[in-house]
C-alpha atoms as a PDB file:
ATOM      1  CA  UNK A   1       0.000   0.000   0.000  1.00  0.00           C
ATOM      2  CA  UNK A   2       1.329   3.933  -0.889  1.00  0.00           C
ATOM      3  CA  UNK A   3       1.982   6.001   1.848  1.00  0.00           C
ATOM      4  CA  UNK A   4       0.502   9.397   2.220  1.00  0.00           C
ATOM      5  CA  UNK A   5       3.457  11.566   0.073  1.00  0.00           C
ATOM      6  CA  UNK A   6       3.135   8.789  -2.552  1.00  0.00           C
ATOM      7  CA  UNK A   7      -0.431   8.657  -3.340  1.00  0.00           C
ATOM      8  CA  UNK A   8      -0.127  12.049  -3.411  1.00  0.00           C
ATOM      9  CA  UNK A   9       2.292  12.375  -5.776  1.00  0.00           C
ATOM     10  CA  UNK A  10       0.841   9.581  -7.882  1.00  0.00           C
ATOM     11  CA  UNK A  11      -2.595  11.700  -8.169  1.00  0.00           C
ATOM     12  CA  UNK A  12      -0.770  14.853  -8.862  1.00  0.00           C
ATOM     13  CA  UNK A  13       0.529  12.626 -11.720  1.00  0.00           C
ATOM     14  CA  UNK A  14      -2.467  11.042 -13.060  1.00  0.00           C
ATOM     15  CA  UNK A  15      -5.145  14.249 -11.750  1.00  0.00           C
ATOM     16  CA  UNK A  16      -6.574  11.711  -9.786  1.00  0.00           C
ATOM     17  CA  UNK A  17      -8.063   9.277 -12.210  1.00  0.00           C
ATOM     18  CA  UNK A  18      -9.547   6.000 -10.675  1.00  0.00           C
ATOM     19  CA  UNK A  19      -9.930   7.138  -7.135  1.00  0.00           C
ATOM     20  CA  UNK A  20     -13.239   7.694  -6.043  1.00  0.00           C
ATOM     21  CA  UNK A  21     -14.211  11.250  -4.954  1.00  0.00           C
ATOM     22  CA  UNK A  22     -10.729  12.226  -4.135  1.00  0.00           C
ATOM     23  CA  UNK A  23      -9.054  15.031  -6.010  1.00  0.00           C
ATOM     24  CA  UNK A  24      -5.460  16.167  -5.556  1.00  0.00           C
ATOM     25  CA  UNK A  25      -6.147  19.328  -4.436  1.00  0.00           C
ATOM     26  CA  UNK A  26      -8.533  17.540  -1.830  1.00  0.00           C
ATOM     27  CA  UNK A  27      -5.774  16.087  -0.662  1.00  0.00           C
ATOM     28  CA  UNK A  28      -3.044  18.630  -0.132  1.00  0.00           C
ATOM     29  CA  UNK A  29      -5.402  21.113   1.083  1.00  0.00           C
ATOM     30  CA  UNK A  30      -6.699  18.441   3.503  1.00  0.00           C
ATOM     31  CA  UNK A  31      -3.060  18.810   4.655  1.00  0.00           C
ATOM     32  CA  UNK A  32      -3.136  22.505   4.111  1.00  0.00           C
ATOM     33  CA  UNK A  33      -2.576  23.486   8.266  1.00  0.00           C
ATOM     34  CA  UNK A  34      -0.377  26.226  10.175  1.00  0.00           C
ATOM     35  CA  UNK A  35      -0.370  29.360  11.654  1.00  0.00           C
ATOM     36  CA  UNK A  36      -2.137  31.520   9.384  1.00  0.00           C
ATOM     37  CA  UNK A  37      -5.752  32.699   9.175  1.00  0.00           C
ATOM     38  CA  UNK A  38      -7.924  32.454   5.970  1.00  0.00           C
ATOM     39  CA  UNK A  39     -11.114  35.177   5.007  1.00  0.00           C
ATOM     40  CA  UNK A  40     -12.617  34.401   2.142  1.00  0.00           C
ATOM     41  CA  UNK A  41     -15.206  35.651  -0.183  1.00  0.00           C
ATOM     42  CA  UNK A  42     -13.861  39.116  -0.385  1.00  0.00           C
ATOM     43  CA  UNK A  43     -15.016  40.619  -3.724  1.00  0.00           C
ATOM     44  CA  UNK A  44     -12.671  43.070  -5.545  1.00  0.00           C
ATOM     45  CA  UNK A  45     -14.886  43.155  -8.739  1.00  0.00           C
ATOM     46  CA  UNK A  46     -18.800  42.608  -9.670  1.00  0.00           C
ATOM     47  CA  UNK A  47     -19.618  39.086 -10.283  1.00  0.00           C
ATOM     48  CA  UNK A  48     -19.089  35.847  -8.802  1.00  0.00           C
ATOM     49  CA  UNK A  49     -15.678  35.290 -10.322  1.00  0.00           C
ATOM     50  CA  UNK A  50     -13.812  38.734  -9.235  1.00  0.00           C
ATOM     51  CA  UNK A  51     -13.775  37.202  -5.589  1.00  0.00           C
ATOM     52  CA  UNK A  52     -10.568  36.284  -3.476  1.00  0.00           C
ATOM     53  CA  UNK A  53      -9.480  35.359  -0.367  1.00  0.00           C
ATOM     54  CA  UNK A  54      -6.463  36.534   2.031  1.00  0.00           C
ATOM     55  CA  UNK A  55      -4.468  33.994   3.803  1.00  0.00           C
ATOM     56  CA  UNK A  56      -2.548  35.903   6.877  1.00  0.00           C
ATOM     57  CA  UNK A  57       0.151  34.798   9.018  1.00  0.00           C
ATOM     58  CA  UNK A  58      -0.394  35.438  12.822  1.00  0.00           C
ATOM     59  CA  UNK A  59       0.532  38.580  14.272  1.00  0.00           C
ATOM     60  CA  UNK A  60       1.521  39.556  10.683  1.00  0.00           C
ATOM     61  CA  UNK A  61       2.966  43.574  10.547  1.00  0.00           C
ATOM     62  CA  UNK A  62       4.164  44.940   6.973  1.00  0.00           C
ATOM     63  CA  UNK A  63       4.825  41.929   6.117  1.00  0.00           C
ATOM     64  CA  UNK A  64       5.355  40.568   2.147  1.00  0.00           C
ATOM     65  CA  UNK A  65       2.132  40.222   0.074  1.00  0.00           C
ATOM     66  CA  UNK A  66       1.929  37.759  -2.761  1.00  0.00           C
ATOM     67  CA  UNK A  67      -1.079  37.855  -4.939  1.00  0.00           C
ATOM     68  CA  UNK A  68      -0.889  34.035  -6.433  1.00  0.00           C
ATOM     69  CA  UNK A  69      -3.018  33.073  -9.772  1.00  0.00           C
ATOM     70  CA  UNK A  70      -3.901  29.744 -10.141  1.00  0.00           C
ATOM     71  CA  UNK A  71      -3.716  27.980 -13.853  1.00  0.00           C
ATOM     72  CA  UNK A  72      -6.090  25.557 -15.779  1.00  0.00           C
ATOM     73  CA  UNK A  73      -5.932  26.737 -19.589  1.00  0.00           C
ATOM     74  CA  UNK A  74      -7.786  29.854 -19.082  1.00  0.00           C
ATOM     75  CA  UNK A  75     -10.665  28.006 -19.191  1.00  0.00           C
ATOM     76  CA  UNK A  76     -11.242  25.940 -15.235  1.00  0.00           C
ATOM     77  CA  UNK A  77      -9.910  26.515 -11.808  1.00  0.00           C
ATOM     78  CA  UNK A  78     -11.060  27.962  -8.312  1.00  0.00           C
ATOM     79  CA  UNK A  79      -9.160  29.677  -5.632  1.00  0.00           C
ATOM     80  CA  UNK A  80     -10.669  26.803  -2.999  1.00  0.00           C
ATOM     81  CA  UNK A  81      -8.231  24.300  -4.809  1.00  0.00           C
ATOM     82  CA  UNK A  82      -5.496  26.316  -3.738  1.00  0.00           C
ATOM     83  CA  UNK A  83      -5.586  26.584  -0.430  1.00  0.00           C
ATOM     84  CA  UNK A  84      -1.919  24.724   0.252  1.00  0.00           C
ATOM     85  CA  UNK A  85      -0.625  27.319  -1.646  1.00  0.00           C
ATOM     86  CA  UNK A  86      -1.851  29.899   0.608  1.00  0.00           C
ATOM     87  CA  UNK A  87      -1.660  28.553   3.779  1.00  0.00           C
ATOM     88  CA  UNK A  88       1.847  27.269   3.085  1.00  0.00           C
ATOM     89  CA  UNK A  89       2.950  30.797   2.174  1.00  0.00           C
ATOM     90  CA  UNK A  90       1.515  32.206   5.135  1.00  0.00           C
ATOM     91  CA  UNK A  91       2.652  29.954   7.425  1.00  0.00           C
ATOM     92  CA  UNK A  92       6.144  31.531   6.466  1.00  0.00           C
ATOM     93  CA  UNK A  93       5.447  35.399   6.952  1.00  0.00           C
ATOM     94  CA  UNK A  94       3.960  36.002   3.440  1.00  0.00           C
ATOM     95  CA  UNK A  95       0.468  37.600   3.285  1.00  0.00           C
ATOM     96  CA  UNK A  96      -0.945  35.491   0.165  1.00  0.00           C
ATOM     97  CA  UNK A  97      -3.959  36.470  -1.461  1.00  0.00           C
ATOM     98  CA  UNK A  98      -5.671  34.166  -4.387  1.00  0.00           C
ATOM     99  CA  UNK A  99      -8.145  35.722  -6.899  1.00  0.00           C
ATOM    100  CA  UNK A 100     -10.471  34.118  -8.977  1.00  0.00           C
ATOM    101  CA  UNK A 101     -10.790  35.422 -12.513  1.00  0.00           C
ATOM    102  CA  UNK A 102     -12.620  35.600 -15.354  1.00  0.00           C
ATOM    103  CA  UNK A 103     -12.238  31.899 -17.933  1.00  0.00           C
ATOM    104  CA  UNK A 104     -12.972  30.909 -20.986  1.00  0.00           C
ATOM    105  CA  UNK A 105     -15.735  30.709 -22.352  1.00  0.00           C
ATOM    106  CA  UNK A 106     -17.263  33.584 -20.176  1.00  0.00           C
ATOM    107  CA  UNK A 107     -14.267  36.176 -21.342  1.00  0.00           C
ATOM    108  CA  UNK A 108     -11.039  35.855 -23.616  1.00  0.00           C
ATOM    109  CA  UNK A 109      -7.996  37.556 -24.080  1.00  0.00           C
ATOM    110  CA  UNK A 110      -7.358  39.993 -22.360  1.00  0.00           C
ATOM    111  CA  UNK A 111     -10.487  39.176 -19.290  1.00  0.00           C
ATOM    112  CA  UNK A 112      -8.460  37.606 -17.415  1.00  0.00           C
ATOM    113  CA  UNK A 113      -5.744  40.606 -17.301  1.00  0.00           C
ATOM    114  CA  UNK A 114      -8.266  42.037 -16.769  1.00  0.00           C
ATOM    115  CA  UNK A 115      -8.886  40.622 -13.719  1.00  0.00           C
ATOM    116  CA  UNK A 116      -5.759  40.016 -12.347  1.00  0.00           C
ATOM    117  CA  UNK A 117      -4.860  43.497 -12.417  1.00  0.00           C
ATOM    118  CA  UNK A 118      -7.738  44.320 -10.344  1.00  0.00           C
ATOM    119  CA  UNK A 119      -6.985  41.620  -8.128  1.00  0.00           C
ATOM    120  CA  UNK A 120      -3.136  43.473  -7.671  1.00  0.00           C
ATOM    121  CA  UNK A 121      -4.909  46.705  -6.894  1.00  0.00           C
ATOM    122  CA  UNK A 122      -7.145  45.705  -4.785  1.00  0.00           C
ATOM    123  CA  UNK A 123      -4.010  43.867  -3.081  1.00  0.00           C
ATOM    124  CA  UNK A 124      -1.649  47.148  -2.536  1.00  0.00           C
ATOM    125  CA  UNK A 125      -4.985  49.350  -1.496  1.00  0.00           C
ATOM    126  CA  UNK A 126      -6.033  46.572   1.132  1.00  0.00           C
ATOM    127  CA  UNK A 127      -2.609  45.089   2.239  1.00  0.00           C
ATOM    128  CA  UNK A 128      -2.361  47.069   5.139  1.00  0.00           C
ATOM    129  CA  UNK A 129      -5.473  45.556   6.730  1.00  0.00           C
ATOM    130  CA  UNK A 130      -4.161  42.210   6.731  1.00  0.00           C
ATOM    131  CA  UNK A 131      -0.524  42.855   7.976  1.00  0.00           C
ATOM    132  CA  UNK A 132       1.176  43.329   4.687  1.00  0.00           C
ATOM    133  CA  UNK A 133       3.161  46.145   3.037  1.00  0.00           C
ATOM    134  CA  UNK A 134       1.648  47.559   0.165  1.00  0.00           C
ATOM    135  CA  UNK A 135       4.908  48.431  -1.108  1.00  0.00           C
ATOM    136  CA  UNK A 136       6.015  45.225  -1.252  1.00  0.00           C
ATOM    137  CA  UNK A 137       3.628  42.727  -3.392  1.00  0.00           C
ATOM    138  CA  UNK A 138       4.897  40.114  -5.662  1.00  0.00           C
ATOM    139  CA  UNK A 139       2.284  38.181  -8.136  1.00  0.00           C
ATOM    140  CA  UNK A 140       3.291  34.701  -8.631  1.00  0.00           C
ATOM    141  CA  UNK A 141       1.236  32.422 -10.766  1.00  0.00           C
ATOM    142  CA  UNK A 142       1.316  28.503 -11.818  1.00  0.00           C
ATOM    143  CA  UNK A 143       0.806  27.590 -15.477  1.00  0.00           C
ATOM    144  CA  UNK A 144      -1.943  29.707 -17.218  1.00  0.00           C
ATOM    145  CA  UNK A 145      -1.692  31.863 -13.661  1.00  0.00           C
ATOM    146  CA  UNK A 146       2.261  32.726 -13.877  1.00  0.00           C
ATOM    147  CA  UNK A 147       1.414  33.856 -17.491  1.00  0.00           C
ATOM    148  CA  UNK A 148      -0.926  36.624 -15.972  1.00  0.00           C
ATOM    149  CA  UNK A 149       1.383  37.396 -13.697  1.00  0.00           C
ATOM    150  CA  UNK A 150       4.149  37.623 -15.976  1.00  0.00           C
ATOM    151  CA  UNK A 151       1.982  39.752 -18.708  1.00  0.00           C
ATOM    152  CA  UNK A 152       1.106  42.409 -15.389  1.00  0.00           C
ATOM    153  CA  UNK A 153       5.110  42.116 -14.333  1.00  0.00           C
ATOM    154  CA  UNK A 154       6.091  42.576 -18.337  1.00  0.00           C
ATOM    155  CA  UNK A 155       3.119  44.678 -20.087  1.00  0.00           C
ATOM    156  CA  UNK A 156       2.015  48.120 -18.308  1.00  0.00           C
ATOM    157  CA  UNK A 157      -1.091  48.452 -20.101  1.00  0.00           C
ATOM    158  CA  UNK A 158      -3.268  46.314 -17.137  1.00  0.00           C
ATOM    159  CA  UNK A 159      -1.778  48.070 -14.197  1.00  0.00           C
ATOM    160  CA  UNK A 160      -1.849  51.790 -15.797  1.00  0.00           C
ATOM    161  CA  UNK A 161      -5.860  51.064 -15.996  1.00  0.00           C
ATOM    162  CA  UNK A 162      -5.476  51.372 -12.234  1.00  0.00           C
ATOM    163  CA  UNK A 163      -3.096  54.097 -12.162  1.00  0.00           C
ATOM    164  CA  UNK A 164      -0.148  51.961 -11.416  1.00  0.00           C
ATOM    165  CA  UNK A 165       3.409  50.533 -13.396  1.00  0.00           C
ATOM    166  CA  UNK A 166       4.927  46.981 -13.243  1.00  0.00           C
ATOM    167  CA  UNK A 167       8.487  48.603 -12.208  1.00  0.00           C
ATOM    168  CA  UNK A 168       7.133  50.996  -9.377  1.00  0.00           C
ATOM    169  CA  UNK A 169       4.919  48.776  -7.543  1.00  0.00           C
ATOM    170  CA  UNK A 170       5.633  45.057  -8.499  1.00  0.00           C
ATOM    171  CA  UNK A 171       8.388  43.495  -6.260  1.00  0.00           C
ATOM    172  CA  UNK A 172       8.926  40.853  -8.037  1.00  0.00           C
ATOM    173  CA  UNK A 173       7.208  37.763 -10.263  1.00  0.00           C
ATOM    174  CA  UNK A 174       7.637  34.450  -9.870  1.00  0.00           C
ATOM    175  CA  UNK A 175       6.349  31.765 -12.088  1.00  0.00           C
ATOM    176  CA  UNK A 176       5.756  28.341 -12.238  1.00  0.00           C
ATOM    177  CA  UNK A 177       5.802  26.685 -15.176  1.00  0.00           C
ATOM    178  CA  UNK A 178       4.546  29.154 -17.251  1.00  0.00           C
ATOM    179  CA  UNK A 179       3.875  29.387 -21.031  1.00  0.00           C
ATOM    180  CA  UNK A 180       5.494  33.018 -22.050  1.00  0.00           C
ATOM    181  CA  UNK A 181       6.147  31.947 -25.475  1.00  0.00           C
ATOM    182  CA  UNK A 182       3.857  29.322 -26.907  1.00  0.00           C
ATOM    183  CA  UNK A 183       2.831  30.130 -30.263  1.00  0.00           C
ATOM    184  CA  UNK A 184       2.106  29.123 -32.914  1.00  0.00           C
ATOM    185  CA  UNK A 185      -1.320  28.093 -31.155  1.00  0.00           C
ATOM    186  CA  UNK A 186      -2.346  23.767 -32.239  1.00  0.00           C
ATOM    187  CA  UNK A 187      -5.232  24.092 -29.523  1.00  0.00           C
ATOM    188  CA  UNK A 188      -8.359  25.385 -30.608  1.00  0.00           C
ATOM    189  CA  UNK A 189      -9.587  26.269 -27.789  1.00  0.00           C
ATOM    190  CA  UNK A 190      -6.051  28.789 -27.625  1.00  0.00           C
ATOM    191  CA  UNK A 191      -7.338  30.369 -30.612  1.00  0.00           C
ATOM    192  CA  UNK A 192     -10.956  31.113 -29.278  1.00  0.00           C
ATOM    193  CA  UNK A 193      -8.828  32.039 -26.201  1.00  0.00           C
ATOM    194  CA  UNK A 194      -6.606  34.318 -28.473  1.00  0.00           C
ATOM    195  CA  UNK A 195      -7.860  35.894 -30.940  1.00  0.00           C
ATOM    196  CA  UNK A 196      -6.904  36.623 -34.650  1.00  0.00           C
ATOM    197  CA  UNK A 197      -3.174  35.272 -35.531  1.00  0.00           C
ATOM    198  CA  UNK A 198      -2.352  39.109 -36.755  1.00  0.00           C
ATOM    199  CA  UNK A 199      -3.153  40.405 -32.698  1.00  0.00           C
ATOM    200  CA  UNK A 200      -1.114  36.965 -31.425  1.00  0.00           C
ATOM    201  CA  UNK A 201       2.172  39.248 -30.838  1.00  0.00           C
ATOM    202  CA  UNK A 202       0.288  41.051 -28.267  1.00  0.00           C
ATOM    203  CA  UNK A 203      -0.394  38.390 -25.949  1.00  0.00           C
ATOM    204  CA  UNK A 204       2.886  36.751 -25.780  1.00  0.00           C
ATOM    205  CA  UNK A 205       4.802  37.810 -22.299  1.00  0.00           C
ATOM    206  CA  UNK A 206       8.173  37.480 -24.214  1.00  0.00           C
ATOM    207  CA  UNK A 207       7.230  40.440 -26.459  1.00  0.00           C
ATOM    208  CA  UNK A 208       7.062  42.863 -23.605  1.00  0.00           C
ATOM    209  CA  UNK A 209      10.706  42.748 -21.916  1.00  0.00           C
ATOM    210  CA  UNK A 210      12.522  45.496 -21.258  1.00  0.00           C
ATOM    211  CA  UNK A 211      15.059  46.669 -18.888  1.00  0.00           C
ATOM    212  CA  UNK A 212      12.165  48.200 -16.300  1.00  0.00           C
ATOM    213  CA  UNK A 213      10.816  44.966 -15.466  1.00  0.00           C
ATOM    214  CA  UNK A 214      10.338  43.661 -12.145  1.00  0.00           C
ATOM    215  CA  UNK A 215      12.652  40.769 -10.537  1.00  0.00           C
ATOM    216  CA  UNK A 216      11.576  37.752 -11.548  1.00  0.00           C
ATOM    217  CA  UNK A 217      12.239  33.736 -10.196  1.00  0.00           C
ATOM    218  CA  UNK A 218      11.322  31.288 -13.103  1.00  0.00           C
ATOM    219  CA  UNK A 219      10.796  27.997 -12.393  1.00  0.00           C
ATOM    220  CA  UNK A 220       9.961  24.911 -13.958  1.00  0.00           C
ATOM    221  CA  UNK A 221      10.303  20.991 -13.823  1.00  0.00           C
ATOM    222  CA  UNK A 222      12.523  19.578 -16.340  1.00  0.00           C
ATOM    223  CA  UNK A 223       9.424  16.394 -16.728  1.00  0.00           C
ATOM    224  CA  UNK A 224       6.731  18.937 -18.087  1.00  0.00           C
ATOM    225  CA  UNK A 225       5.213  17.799 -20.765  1.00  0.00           C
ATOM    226  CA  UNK A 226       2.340  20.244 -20.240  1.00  0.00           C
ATOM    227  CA  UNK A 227       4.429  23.269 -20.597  1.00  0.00           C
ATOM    228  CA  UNK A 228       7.665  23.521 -22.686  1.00  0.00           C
ATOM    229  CA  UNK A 229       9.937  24.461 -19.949  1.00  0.00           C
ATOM    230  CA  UNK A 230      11.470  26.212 -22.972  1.00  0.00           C
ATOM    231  CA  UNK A 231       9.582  28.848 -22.282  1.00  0.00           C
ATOM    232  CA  UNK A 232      11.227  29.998 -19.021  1.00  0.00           C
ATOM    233  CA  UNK A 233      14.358  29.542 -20.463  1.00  0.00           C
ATOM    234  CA  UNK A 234      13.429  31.775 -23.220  1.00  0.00           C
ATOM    235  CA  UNK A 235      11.905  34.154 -21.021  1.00  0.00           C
ATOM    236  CA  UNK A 236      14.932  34.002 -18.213  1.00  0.00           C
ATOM    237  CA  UNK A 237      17.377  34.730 -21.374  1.00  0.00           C
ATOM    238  CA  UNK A 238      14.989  37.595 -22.935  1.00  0.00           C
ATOM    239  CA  UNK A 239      15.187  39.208 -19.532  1.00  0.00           C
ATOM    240  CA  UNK A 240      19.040  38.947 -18.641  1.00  0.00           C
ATOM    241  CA  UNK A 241      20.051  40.367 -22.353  1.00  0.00           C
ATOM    242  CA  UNK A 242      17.947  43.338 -21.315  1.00  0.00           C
ATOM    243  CA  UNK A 243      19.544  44.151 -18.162  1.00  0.00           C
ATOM    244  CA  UNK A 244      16.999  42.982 -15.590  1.00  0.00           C
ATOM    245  CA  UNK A 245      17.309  40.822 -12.484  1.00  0.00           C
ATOM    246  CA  UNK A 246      16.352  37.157 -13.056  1.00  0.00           C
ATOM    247  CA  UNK A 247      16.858  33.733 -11.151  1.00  0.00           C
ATOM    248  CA  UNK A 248      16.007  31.066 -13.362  1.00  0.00           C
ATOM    249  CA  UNK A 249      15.789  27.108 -11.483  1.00  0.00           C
ATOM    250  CA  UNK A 250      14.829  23.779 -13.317  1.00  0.00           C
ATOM    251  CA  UNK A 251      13.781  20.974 -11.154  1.00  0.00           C
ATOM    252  CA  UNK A 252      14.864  17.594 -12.268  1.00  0.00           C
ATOM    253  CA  UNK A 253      12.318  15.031 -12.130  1.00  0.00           C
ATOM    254  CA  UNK A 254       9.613  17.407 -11.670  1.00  0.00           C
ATOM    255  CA  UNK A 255       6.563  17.518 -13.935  1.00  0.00           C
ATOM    256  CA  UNK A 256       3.657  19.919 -14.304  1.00  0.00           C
ATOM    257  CA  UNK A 257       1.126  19.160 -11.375  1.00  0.00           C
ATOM    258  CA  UNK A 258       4.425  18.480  -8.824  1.00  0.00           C
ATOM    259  CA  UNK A 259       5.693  21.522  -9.280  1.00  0.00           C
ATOM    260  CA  UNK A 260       2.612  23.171  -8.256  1.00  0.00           C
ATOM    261  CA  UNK A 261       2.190  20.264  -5.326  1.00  0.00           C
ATOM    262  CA  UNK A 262       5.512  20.329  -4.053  1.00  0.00           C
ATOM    263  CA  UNK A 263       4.747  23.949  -2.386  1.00  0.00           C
ATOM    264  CA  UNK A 264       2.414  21.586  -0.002  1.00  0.00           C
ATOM    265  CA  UNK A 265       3.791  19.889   3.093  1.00  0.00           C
ATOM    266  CA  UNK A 266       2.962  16.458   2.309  1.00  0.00           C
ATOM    267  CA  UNK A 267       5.075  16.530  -1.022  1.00  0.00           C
ATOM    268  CA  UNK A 268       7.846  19.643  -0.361  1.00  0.00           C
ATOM    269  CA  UNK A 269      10.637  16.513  -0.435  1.00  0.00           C
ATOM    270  CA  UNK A 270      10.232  16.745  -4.116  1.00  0.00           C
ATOM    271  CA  UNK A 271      11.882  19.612  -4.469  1.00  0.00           C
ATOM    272  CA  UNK A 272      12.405  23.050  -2.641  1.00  0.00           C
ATOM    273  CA  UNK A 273      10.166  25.032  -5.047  1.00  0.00           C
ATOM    274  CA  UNK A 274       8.893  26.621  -1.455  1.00  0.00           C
ATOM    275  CA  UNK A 275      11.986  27.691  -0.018  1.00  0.00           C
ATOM    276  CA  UNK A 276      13.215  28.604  -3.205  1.00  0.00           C
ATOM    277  CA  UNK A 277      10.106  31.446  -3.598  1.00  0.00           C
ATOM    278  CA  UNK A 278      10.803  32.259  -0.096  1.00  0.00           C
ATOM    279  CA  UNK A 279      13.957  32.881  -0.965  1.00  0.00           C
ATOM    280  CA  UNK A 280      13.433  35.262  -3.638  1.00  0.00           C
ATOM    281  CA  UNK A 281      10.796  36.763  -1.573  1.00  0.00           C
ATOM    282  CA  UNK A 282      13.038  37.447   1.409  1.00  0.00           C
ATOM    283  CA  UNK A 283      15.672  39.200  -0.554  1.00  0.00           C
ATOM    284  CA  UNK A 284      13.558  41.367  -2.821  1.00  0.00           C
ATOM    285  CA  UNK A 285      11.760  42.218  -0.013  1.00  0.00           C
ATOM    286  CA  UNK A 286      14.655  43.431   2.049  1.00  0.00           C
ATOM    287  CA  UNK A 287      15.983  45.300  -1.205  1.00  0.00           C
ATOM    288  CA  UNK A 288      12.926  47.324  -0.938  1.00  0.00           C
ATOM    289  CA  UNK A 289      12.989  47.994   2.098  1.00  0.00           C
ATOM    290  CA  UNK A 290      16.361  48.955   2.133  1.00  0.00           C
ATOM    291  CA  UNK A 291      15.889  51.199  -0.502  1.00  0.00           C
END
């Protein structure tokens, strides 16, 4: 019989096929405990999907903020699946708050930027409330969610709608496997998603480097097959030929869905994609508030 960390990783591997009413994410946020407390529901938009919740360590005093965006194609996904994520964050100082957005069909390109940049406003106005710094918020994003990120860290247009830049007020990005520069689009759901193949150059995060952008931690597991991890190479060597600060860290043996679970307690032995964010979130951090 598995033990807990392997039937863990073994759903994370096959998204849970086979076992009865038991999910991955039912698992690791089953395990999702620490010292943190969790208010959810908190709208920053109209409609049921511009809702979030804020995961806050105890006794928590301008502390980091990370505003995490979940993945799932554009098109599926909740913030309740992703509770390890925040509570594991937390649990380590970091004020983590977890939007939903806009998906496909309901919006495309560019809803969900959209929505995410709401979400980061709404972040840096309400930060203080919950213990964190609102000059200090990082967005960090798995999969389809580290590609909004990266298109708020890379592209100014979303933020400027709320009167704010990528270089002034993001600390720093970090994504997880993220697609930054995936076309030509085979799906066709990507082209509904899209748009037109003239616009495509617009929604690509690689077109937007420059030398003002944000820190940024890339990270990906060398066993995705879901995402080239081509494109954070791509992206991580875009971003150093222009002069900006980037870590970039592939994870051997690591596919899609472990990257994402290995943030959780039960499965952090498969690699320190945790400490390694906390990392990059403890010295960017202290560079700002240095500075």
């Amino acid at each position: 019989m598995w033990g807990l960390p392997a039937l863990c990783a073994g759903l994370l591997l096959s998204g849970g096929a086979g076992v009865a009413c038991l999910s991955p994410a039912t698992v690791l946020n089953g395990l999702a405990l620490g010292p943190c407390r969790r208010v959810r529901g908190i709208p920053y938009g109209p409609g049921p999907r511009r809702m979030l919740d804020v995961y806050t360590p105890r006794h928590a005093q301008t502390a980091p903020v990370a505003v995490f965006y979940y993945g799932g194609s554009w098109q599926e996904g909740g913030k309740a699946l992703y509770r390890f994520v925040g509570a594991a964050l937390a649990a380590r100082g970091v004020v983590t708050i977890i939007p939903d957005y806009r998906l496909y069909p309901q919006t495309r390109f560019p809803g969900f930027l959209e929505d995410s940049a709401a979400a980061f406003a709404w972040a840096r106005r309400h930060a203080p409330a919950y213990g964190g710094d609102p000059s200090r918020v990082f967005v960090m994003g798995h999969s389809a969610g580290a590609y909004n990120a990266a298109m708020l860290a890379l592209d100014p247009a979303w933020l400027a709608a709320h009167g704010l830049s990528p270089h002034q007020h993001i600390a720093g990005v970090i994504g997880l496997a993220g697609p930054y520069d995936f076309l030509p689009l085979t799906s066709p759901a990507l082209r509904a998603i899209f748009g037109a193949p003239e616009h495509l150059a617009r929604t690509q995060p690689i077109n937007f480097v420059s030398s003002l952008a944000p820190p940024a931690f890339l990270a990906a597991g060398k066993a995705d097959t879901v995402v080239d991890p081509g494109n954070s190479r791509r992206l991580a060597a875009r971003l150093a030929a222009a002069g900006g600060l980037v870590q970039l860290k592939l994870y051997p043996g690591l596919g899609h869905r472990r990257l994402a679970g290995a943030l959780s307690p039960v499965l952090r032995g498969l690699g320190p994609v945790l400490a390694d964010c906390l990392a990059f979130i403890s010295h960017h951090h202290s560079q700002r508030s240095a500075a």
